[in-house]
N, C-alpha and C. Protein backbone atom coordinates (compact mmCIF):
# COMPACT_ATOMS: atom_id res chain seq x y z
N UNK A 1 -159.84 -45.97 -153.69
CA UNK A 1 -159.40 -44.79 -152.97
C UNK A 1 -157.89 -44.68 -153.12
N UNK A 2 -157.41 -43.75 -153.47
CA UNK A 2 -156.38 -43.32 -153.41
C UNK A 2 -155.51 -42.78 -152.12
N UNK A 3 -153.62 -43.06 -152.72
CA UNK A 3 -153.23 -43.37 -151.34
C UNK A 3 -153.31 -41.67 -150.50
N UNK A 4 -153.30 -41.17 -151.32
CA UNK A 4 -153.73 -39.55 -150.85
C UNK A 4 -154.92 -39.31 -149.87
N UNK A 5 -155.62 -40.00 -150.80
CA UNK A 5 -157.02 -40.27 -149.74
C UNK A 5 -157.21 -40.67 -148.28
N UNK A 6 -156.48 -41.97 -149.18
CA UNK A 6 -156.57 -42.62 -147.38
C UNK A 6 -155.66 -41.89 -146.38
N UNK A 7 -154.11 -41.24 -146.37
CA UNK A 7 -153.49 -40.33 -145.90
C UNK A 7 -154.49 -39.00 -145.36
N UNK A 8 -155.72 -38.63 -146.08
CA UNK A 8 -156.28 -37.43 -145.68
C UNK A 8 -157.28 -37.89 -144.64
N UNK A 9 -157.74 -39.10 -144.56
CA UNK A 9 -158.63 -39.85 -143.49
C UNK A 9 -158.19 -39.77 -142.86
N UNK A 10 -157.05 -40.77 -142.63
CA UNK A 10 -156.18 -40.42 -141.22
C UNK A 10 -155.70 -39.21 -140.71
N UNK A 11 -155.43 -38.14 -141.45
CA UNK A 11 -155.14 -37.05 -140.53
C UNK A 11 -156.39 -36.57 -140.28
N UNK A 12 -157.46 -36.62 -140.91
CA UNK A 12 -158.84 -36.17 -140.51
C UNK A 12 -159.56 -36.83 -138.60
N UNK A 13 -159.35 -38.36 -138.50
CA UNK A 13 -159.39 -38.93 -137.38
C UNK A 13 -157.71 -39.59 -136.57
N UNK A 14 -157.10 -39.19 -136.00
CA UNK A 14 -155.77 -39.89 -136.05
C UNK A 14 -156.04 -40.81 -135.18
N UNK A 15 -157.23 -40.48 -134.04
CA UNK A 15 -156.84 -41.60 -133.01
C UNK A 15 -157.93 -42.62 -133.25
N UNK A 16 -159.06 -42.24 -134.12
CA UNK A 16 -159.81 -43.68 -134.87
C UNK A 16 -158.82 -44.48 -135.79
N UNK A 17 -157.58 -43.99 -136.44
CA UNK A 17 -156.90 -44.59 -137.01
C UNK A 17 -155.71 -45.40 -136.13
N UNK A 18 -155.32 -44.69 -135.15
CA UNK A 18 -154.65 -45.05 -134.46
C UNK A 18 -155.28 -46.49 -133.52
N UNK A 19 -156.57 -46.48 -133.31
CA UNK A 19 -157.20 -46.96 -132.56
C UNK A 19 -157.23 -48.77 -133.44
N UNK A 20 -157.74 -48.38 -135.13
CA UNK A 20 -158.17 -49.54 -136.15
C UNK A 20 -156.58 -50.16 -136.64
N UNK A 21 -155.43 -49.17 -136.36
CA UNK A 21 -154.39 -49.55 -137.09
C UNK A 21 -153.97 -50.72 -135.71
N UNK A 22 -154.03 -50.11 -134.50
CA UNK A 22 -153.53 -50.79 -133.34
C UNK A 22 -154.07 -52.42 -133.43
N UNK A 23 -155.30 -52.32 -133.62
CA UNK A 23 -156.92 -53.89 -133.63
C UNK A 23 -155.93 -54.40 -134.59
N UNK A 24 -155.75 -54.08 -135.59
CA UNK A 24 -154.96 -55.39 -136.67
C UNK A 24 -153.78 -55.43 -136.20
N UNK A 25 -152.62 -54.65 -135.58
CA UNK A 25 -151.73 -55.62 -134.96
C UNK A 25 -152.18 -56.40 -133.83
N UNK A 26 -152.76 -56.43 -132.88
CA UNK A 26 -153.23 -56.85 -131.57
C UNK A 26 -153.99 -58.55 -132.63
N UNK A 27 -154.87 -58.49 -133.62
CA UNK A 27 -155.24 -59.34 -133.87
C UNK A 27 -153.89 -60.52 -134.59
N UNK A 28 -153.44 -59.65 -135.73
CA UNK A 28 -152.14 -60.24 -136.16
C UNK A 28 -150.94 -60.96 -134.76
N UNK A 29 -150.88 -60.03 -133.66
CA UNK A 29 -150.29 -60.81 -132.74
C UNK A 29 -150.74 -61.87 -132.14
N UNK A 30 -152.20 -61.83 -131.83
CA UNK A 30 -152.82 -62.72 -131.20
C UNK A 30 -153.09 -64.51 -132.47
N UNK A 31 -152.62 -64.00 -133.44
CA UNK A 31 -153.20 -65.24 -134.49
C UNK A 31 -151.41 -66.03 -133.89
N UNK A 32 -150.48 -65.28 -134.47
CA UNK A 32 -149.02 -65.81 -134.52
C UNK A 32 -148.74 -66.33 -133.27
N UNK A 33 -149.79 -66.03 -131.78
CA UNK A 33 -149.28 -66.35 -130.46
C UNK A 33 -149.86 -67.49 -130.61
N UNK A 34 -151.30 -67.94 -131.27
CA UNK A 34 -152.02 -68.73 -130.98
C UNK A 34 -151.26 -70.35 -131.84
N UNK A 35 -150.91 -69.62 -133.02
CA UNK A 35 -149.93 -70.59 -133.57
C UNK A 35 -148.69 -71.19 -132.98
N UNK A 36 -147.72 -70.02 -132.54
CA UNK A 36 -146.91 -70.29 -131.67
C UNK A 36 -147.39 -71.58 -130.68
N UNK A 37 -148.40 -70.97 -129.46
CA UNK A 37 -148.64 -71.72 -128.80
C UNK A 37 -149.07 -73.18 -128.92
N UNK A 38 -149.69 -73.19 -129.74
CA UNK A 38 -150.24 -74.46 -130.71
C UNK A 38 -149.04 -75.64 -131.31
N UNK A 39 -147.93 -75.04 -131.82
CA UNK A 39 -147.09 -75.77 -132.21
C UNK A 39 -145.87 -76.09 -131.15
N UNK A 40 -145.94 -75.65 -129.86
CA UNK A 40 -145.33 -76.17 -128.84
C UNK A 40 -145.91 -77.12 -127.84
N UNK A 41 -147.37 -77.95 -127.93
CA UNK A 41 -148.03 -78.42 -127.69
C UNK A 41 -149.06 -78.03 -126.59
N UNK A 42 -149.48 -79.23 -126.09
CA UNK A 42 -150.36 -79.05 -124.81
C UNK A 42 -149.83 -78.08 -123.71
N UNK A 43 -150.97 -77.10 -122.76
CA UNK A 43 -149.88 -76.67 -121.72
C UNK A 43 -149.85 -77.63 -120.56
N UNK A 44 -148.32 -77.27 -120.03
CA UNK A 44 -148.23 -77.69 -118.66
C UNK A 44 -148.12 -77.14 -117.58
N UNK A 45 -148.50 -77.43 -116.01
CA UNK A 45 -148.63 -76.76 -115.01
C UNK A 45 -149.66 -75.63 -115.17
N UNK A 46 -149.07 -74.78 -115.37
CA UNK A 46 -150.04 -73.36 -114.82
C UNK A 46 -150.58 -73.36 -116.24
N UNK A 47 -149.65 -73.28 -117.21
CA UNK A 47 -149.73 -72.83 -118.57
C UNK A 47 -150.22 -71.22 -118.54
N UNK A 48 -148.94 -70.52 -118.22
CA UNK A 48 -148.51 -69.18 -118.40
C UNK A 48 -148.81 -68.69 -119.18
N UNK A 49 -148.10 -69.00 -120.33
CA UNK A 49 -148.53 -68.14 -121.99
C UNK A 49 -149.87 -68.21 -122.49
N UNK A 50 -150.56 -69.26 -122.16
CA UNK A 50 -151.63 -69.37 -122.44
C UNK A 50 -152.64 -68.68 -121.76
N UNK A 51 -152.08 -68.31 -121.17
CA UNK A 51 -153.47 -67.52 -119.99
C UNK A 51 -153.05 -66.01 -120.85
N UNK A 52 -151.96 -65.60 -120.67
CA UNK A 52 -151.74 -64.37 -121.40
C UNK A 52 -152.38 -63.68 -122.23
N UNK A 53 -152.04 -65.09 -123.63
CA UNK A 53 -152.51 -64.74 -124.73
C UNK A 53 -154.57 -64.70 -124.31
N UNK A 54 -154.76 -65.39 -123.48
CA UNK A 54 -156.45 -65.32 -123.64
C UNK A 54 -156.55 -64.07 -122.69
N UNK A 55 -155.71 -63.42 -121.75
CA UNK A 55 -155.90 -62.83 -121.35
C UNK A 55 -156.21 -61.15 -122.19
N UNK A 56 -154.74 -61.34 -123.03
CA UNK A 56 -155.06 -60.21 -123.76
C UNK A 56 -156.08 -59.92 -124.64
N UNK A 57 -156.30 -61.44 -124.95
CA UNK A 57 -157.86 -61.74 -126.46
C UNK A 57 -158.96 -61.41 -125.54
N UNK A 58 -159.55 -61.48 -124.33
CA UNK A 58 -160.16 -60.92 -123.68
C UNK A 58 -160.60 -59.39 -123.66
N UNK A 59 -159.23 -58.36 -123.37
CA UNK A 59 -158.82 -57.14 -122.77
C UNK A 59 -159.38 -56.64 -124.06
N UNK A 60 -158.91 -57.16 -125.59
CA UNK A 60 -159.42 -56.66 -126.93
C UNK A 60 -160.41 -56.57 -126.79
N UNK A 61 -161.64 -57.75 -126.66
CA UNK A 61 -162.74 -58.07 -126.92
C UNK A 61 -163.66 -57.09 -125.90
N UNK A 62 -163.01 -56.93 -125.02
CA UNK A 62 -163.97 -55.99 -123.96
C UNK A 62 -164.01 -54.54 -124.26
N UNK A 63 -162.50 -53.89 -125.02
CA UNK A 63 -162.24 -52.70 -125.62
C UNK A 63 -163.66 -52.19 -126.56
N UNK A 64 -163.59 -53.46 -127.35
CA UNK A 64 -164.21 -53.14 -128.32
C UNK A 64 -165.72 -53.44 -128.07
N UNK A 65 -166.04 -54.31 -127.74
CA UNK A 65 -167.41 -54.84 -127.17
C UNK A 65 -167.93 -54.16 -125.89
N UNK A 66 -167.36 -53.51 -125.26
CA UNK A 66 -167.90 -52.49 -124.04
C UNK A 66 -167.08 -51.12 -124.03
N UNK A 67 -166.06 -50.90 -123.84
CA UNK A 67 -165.80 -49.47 -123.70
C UNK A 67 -165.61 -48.18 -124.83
N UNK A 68 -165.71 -48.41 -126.45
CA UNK A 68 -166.21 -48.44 -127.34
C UNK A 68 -167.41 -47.72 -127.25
N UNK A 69 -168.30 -48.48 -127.38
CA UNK A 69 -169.93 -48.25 -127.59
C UNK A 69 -170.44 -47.23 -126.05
N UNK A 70 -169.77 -47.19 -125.01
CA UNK A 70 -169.96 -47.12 -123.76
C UNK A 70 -169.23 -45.17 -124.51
N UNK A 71 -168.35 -44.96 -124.57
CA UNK A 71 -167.67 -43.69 -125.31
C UNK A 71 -168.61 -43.11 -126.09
N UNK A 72 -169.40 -43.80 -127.32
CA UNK A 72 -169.77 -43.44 -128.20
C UNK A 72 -171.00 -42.84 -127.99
N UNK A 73 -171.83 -43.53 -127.02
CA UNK A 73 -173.18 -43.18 -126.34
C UNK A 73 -172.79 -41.60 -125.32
N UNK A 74 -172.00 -41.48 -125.25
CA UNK A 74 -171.54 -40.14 -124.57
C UNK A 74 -171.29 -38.99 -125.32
N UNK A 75 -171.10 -39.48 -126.14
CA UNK A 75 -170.85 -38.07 -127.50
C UNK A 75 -172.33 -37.29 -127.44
């Protein structure tokens, strides 16, 4: 596909694009946090960042795995 192409997709859906372009940063952030977190070791006390990051890997997973399909059945 050509880059024309793919340019005419996206203006055809912007906010399915907007929606798939958003999932790969959210995933790309969530890999680099997990690394991050990983190479500063074990947590301690509360372990803050760590709840975060699962918090947000959660918030994704529910986007897409329930409110998603929950939208789509409404059309």
């Amino acid at each position: 596909m050509s880059l024309a192409g793919i340019a005419a997709r996206i203006r055809e859906y912007p906010i399915a694009a907007i929606f798939e372009f958003g999932s790969v940063l959210v995933c790309l952030l969530l890999f680099a946090g997990t690394f991050v977190l990983l190479s500063t070791g074990a947590p301690t006390g509360r372990g803050d960042p760590w709840l975060a990051l699962i918090g947000v890997g959660v918030a994704f997973v529910l986007f897409w795995t329930a409110l998603v399909p929950l939208y789509e059945r409404t059309l």
